[in-house]
Structure formats: structure tokens, C-alpha cells
Protein backbone atom coordinates (compact mmCIF):
# COMPACT_ATOMS: atom_id res chain seq x y z
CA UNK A 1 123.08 99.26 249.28
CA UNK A 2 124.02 100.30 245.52
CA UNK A 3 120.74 100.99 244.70
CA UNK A 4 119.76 102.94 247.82
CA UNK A 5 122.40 105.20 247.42
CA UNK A 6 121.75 105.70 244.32
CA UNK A 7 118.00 106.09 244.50
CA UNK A 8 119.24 109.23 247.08
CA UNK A 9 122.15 110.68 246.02
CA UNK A 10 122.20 110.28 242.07
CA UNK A 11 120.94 112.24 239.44
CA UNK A 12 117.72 112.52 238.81
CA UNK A 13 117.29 109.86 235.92
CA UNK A 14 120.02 107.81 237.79
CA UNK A 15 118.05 108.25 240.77
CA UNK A 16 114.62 107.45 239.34
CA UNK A 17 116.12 103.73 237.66
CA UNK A 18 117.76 102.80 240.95
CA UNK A 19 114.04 103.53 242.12
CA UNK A 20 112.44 101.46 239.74
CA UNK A 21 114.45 98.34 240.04
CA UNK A 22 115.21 98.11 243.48
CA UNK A 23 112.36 96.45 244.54
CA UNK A 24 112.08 94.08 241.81
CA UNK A 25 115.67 93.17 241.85
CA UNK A 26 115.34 92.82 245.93
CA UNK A 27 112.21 90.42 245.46
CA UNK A 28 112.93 88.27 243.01
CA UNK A 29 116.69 88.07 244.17
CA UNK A 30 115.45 87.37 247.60
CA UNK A 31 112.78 84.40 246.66
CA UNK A 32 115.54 82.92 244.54
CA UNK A 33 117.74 82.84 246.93
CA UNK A 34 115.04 81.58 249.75
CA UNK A 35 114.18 78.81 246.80
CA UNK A 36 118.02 77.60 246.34
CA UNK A 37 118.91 77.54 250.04
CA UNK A 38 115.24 75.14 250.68
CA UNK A 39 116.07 73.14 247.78
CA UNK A 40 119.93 72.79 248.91
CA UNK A 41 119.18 71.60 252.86
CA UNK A 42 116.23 69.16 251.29
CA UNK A 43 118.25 68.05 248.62
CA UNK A 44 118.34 64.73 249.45
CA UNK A 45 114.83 64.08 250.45
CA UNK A 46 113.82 65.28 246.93
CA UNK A 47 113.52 62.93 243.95
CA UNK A 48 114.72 64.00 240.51
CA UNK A 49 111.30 65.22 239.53
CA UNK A 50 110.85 67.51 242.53
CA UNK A 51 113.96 69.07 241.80
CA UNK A 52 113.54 69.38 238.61
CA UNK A 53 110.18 71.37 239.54
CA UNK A 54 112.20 73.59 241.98
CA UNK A 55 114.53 74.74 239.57
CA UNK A 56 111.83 75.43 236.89
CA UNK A 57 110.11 77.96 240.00
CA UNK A 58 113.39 79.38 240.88
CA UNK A 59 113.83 79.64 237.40
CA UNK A 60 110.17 80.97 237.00
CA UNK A 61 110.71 83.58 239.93
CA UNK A 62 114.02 85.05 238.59
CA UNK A 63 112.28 85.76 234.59
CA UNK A 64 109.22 87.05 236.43
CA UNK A 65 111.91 89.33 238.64
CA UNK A 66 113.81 90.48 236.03
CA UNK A 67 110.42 90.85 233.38
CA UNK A 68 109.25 93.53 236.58
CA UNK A 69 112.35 95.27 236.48
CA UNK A 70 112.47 95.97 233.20
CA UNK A 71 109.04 97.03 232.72
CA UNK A 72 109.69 99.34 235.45
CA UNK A 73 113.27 100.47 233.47
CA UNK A 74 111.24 101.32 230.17
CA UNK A 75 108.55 102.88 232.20
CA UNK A 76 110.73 105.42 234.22
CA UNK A 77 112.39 106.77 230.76
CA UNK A 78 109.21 107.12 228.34
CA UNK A 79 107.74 109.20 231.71
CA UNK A 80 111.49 111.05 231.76
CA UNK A 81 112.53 114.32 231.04
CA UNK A 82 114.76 113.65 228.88
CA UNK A 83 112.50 111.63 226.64
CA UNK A 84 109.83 114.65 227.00
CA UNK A 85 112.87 116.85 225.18
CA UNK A 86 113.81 114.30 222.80
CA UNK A 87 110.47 113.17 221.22
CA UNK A 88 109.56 117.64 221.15
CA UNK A 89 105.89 117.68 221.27
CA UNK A 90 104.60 121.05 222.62
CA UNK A 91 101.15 119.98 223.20
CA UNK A 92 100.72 117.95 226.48
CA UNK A 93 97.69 115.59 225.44
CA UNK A 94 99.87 115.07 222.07
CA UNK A 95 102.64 114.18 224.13
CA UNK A 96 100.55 112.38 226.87
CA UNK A 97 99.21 109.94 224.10
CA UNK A 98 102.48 109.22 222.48
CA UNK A 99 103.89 108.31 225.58
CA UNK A 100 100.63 106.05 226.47
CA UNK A 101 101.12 104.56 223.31
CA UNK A 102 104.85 103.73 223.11
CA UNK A 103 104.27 102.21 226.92
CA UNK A 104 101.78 99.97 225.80
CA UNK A 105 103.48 98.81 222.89
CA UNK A 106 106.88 98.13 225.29
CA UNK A 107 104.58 96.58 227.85
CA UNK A 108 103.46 94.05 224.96
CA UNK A 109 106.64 92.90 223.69
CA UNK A 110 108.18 92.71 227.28
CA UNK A 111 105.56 90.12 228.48
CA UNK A 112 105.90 88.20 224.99
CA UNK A 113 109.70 88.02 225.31
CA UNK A 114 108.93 87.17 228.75
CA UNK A 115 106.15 84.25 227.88
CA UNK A 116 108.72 82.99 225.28
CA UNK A 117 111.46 82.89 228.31
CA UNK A 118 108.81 81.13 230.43
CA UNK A 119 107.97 78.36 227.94
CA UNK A 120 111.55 77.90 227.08
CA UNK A 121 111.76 76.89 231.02
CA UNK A 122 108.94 74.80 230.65
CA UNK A 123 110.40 72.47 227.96
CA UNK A 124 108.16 73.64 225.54
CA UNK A 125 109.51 72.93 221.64
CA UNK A 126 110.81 75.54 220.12
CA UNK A 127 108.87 75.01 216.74
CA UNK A 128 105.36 75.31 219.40
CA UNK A 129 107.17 78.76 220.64
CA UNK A 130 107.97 80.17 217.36
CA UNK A 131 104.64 79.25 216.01
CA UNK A 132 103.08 80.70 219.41
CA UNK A 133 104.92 84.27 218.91
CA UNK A 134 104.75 84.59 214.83
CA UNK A 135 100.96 84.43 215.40
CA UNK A 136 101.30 86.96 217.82
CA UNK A 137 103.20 88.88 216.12
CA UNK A 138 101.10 88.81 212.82
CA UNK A 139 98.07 89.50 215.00
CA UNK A 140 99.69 92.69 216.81
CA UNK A 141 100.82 93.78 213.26
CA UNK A 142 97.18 93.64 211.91
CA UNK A 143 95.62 95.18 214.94
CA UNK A 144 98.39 98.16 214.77
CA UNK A 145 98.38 98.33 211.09
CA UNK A 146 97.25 101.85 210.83
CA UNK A 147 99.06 103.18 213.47
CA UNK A 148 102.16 101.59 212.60
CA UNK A 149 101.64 103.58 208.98
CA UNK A 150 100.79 106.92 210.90
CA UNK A 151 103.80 106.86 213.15
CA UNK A 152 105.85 105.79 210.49
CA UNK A 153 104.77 108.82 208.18
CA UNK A 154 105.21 110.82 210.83
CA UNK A 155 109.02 110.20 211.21
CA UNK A 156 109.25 110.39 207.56
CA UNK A 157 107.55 113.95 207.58
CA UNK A 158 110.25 114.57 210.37
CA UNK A 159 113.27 113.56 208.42
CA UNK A 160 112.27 114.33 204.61
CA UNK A 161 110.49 117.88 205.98
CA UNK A 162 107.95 118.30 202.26
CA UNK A 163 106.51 120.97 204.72
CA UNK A 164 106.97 122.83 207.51
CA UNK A 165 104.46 124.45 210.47
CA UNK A 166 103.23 127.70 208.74
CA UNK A 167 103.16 125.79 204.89
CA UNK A 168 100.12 126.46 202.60
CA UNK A 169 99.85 122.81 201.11
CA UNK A 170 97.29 120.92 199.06
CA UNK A 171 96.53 117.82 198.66
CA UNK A 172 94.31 115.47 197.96
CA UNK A 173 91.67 118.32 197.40
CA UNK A 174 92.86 119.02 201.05
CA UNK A 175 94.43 122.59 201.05
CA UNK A 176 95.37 125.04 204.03
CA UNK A 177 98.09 126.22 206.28
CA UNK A 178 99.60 123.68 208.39
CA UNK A 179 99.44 124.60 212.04
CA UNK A 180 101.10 121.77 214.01
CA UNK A 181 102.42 118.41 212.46
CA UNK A 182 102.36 115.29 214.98
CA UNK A 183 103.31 111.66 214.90
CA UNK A 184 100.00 110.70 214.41
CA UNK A 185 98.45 113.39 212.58
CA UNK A 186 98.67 116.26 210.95
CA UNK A 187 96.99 119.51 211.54
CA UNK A 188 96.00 122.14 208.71
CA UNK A 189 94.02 125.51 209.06
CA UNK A 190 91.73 125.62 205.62
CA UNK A 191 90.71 128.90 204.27
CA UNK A 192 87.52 128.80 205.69
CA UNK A 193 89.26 129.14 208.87
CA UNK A 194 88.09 125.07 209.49
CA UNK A 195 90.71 122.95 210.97
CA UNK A 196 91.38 119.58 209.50
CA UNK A 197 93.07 116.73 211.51
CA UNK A 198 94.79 114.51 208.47
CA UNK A 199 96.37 110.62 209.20
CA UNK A 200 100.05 111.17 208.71
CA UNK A 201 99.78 108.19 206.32
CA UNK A 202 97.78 110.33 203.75
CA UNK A 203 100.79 111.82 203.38
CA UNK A 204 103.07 108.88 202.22
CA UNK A 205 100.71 107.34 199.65
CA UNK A 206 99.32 111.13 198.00
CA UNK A 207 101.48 114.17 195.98
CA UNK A 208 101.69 117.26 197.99
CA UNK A 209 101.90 120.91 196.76
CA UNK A 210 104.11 123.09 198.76
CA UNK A 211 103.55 126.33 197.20
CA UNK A 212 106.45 127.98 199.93
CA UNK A 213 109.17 126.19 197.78
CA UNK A 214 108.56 127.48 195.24
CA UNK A 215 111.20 129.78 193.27
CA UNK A 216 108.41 132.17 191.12
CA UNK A 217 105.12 132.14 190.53
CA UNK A 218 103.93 131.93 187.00
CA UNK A 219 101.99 134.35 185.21
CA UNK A 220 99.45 133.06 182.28
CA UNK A 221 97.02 134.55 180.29
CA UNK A 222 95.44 134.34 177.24
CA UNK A 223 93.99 137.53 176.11
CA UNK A 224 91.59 138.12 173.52
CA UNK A 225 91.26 140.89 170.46
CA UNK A 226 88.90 141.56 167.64
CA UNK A 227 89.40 140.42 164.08
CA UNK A 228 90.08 143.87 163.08
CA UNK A 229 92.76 144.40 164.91
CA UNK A 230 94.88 141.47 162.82
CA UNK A 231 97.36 144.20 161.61
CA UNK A 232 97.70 145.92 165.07
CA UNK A 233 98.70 142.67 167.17
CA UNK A 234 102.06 142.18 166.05
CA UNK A 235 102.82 146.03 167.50
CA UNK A 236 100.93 144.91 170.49
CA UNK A 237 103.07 141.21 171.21
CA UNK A 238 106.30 143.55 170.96
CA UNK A 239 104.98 146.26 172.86
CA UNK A 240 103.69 143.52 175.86
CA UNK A 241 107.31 141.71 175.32
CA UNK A 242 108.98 144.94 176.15
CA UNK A 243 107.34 145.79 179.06
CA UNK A 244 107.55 142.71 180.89
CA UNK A 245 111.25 142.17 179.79
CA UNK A 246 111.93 146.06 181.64
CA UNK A 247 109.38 145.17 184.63
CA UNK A 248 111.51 144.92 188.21
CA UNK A 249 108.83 142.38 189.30
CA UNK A 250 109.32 139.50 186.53
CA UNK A 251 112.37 137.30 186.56
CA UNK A 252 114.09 137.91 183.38
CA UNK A 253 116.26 134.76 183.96
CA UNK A 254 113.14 132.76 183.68
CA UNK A 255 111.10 132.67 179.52
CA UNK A 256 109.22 135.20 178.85
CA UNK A 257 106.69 134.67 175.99
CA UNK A 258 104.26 137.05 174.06
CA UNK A 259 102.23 135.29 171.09
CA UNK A 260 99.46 135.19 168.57
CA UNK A 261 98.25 131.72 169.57
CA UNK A 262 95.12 131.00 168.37
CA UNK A 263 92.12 131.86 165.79
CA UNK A 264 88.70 131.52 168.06
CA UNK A 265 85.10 131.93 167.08
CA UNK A 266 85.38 135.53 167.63
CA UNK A 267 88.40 136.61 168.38
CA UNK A 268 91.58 136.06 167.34
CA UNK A 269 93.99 135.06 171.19
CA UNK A 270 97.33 136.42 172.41
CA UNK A 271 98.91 134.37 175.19
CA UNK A 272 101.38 135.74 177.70
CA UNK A 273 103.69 133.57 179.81
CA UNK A 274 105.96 135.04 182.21
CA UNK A 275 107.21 133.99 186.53
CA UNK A 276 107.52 136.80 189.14
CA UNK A 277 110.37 136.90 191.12
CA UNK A 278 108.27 136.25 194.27
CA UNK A 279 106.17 133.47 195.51
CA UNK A 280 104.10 135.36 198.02
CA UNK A 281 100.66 134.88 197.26
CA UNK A 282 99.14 137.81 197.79
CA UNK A 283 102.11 140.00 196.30
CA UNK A 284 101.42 137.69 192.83
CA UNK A 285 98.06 138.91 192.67
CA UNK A 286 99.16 142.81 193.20
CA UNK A 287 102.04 142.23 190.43
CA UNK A 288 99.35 140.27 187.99
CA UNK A 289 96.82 142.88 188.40
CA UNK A 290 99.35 145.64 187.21
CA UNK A 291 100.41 143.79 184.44
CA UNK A 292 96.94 143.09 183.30
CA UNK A 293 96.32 146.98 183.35
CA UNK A 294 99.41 147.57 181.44
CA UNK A 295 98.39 145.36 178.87
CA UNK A 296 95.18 146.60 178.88
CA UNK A 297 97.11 150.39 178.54
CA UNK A 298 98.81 149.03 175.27
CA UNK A 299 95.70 147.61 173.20
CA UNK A 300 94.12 151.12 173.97
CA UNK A 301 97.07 153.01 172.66
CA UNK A 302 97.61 151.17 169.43
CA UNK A 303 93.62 151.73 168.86
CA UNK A 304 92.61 148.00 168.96
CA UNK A 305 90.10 146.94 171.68
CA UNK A 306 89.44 143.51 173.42
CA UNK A 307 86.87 141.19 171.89
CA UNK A 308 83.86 139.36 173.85
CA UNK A 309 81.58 136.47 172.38
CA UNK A 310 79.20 138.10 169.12
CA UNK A 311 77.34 136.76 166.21
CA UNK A 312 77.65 138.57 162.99
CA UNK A 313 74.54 138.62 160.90
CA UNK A 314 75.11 138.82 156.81
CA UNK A 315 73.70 140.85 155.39
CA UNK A 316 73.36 143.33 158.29
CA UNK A 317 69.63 143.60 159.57
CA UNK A 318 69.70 147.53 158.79
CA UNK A 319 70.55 145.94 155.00
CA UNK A 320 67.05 143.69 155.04
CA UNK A 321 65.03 146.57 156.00
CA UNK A 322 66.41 149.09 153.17
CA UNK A 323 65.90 145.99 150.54
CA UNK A 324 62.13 145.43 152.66
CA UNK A 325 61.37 149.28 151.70
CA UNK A 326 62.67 149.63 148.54
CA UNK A 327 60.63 146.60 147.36
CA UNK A 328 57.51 147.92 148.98
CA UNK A 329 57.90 151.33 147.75
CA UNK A 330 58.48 149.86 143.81
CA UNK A 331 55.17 147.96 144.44
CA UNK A 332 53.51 150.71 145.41
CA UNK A 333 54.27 152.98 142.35
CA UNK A 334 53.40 149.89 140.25
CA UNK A 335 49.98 150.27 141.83
């Protein structure tokens, strides 16, 4: 009568457990019942062994009773509301597969706790049940083994958040915007406008890049000039320093360096190392391309100009040809 009123007058996840284990609990309570009264008006025209065989299917009927019910139980709340809003999946075959997947791993280790209760009544060892379930166990563990890892990274991306929906991450030579992150997999958007379905597990065993936390974006260039401009480039490191010490777009809390670096093959190399105060992609390129035309602006004033890959010949080849001549031009008046 408990159960009826509450499968009509309670609440709806109230209402849908009295549901579920009325008719188990009605059954099995009802055949055990049946079994105890049969075995207690024939109890003494039944031997020792017969009884003990109607207590082992009483027995038998009230695990497979209570097994029912509480397969029923788990099924009711994985297909609940409230575990819809608790597990917060927004896509419905993403949700629909979880939920497949968590009621087919209860399912599993209800009827193993439920073979374990049924050998136990059986008079079965112990040592043959334990040996029984660890190989079950190990053989469930193997068959889930990747899914185990994938769910499992997928509550660690949950709780440890390295990224969020709307990231640009790489990793793994796997880069893009992540559009949805799941329990199984994640979901990224590459530049080519592909979309790439990653295990979650990639994620626990390889370094990500999260670009979006970062605090600046760095700036670094080497730049080259020509050998004769050796006695302009210390004007032009100061006059570089300046500017991007007085530029609102460079975080002056952050090291700002301006150097001759290096002698090259034909040039001699001026580095310049500097963050912007944002980490907006696009906005870095803007603030790197002005920069680059400023320094640009400052070799050209001081009169020195960039230098590109040459050969220098010695002596010049206008020199060989003025020696050629003037050695032809002797033989001739010899002649």
C-alpha cells in the first residue's frame, strides 16, 4: 500500500522508485512467503536434505527479488532528471551514450554481486568465489581499459579545467579551438575549419599549450644590418630601446632587451626581446607589425640600411678588367 501511494501521489523521482520496485519487491516477497508457508505445513514430511533445498530456493528467490529491484532502482535514476542536470551534457546522443554506458556497467556489477550472493547460498568456498570474481574483475578491467582512461581524463579535464570550450590549444601537433569537451572525448575546430574528435586520455599522458592563459605574448626578432653600419648600431639599440620602453602596447613590467648579438656571414645581428600587454592573437600581430616598421623607421634615419645574403669579390671585377686593359694596351705599344 506504501508503494502504491507513493507510485501516485509522490514526487516525481519518489514516484518513479516506488514504480520500479514495487513489482519486484511484491514478487519475490510473495514467492518467499508462498515457499516458507509450503515448507512450514510439510515440515515434517521433509527430510533434512529437502529442507535444506527449500531454504536455498527461498533463499535463491529473495537475492533474485531483491537483484530485480535494484537493477530497476539504478535504472530509474541514470534515466532521471536529476541525473540529466547533474552529469550537464548538452548534446543528447553525448548524453544518451553516457547514460547507456554507466547502465551497462551498473547492470554488470549488480549481477556479479548478485552471482557472488548466489554461490555464497550454494555453499560454494569462498577461496572458489574470490577466485571466480578477481578473474572477472581483471577481465572487465582489460576489456574497459580504454574507456576507463577516457572517462577518467574526462573528470580530470572537469576538475583541473587546462582548458575551457572556446580555448585555442595544441598539442601533440594537434592544434585548434576547442568546441565541446565530453567524458569521452574531446572536440577541437582546427584552422582548416576540420573538426577533430581527440580520446580524453591523450590528454593525461601529453603537454598542452593553452595560449588563453597566457599573461603577454612575446615579441622576438633578430634583425640584420650591414658591416658598414658597425658605428651606427649602438645609436640604433638605444634608439629601438627607447621606443619600446615609451610604447602603450609593451609591458614595461616585463624585460625589455635591445642588443648587438651576433657577427654573421654578412651581416652583423641585432636582437630585440620584448611581451605585449595582450595575448590576443590577432592584436599581437597588429602590435608586431608596427614595431617592425618603427624599427625599420630608425635604421633609415640614422642612414644605415638592412643587410641580405652577398658575396664580396676581392679585388672588385671592375678592378680585373682595368688591370686586363692596361696590360693589353702596354702590349700593344710594345708591338
Amino acid at each position: 500500500m506504501l508503494l502504491q501511494l507513493l507510485s501516485r501521489h509522490g514526487r516525481n523521482l519518489g514516484s518513479s522508485l516506488a514504480k520500479a520496485i514495487r513489482r519486484p519487491v511484491l514478487i519475490g516477497l510473495g514467492l518467499t512467503l508462498y515457499v516458507s508457508w509450503i515448507t512450514h505445513q510439510t515440515n515434517r514430511q521433509l527430510t533434512l536434505v529437502a529442507q535444506s533445498g527449500v531454504d536455498r530456493l527461498s533463499m535463491t528467490m529473495l537475492i533474485a527479488s531483491i537483484t530485480w529491484a535494484v537493477m530497476n532502482v539504478g535504472q530509474t535514476l541514470l534515466l532521471s532528471a536529476s541525473m540529466r542536470h547533474w552529469i550537464q551534457i548538452e548534446d543528447q546522443q553525448d548524453e544518451a551514450m553516457l547514460i547507456n554506458v554507466l547502465s551497462r556497467l551498473y547492470t554488470i556489477l549488480v549481477l556479479l554481486i548478485a552471482t557472488a550472493a548466489l554461490m555464497v547460498n550454494f555453499g560454494i568456498p569462498s577461496a572458489a568465489i574470490a577466485t571466480v570474481l578477481g578473474g572477472a574483475g581483471i577481465g572487465f578491467t582489460f576489456a574497459t581499459q580504454q574507456i576507463s582512461q577516457n572517462f577518467l581524463s574526462g573528470f580530470m579535464l572537469f576538475f583541473n579545467r587546462p582548458f575551457k570550450e572556446g580555448d585555442w590549444i595544441s598539442a601533440n601537433n594537434l592544434e585548434g579551438t576547442v568546441e565541446k569537451i565530453g567524458w569521452y572525448y574531446t572536440r577541437i575546430r582546427t584552422f582548416e575549419r576540420r573538426p577533430l574528435h581527440i580520446p580524453n586520455s591523450v590528454f593525461a599522458t601529453t603537454p598542452i599549450t593553452n595560449p588563453g592563459q597566457m599573461y603577454n605574448r612575446r615579441i622576438k626578432a633578430n634583425i640584420s644590418l650591414r658591416y658598414e653600419d658597425l658605428d651606427r648600431i649602438q645609436g640604433i639599440t638605444e634608439d629601438v630601446k627607447t621606443m619600446l620602453e615609451e610604447h602603450p602596447d609593451i609591458d614595461h613590467n616585463q624585460i625589455i632587451l635591445v642588443n648587438f648579438n651576433a657577427w654573421d656571414s654578412s651581416s652583423i645581428n641585432m636582437m630585440v626581446y620584448c611581451f605585449t600587454d595582450t595575448t590576443v592573437w590577432k592584436e599581437w600581430l597588429e602590435i608586431q607589425q608596427k614595431i617592425f616598421l618603427q624599427i625599420a623607421a630608425i635604421v633609415k634615419r640614422s642612414g644605415a640600411d638592412f643587410a641580405f645574403n652577398c658575396t664580396t669579390l676581392y679585388p672588385a671585377p671592375d678592378a680585373k678588367v682595368t688591370a686586363l686593359k692596361s696590360t693589353v694596351d702596354q702590349i700593344s705599344q710594345a708591338a
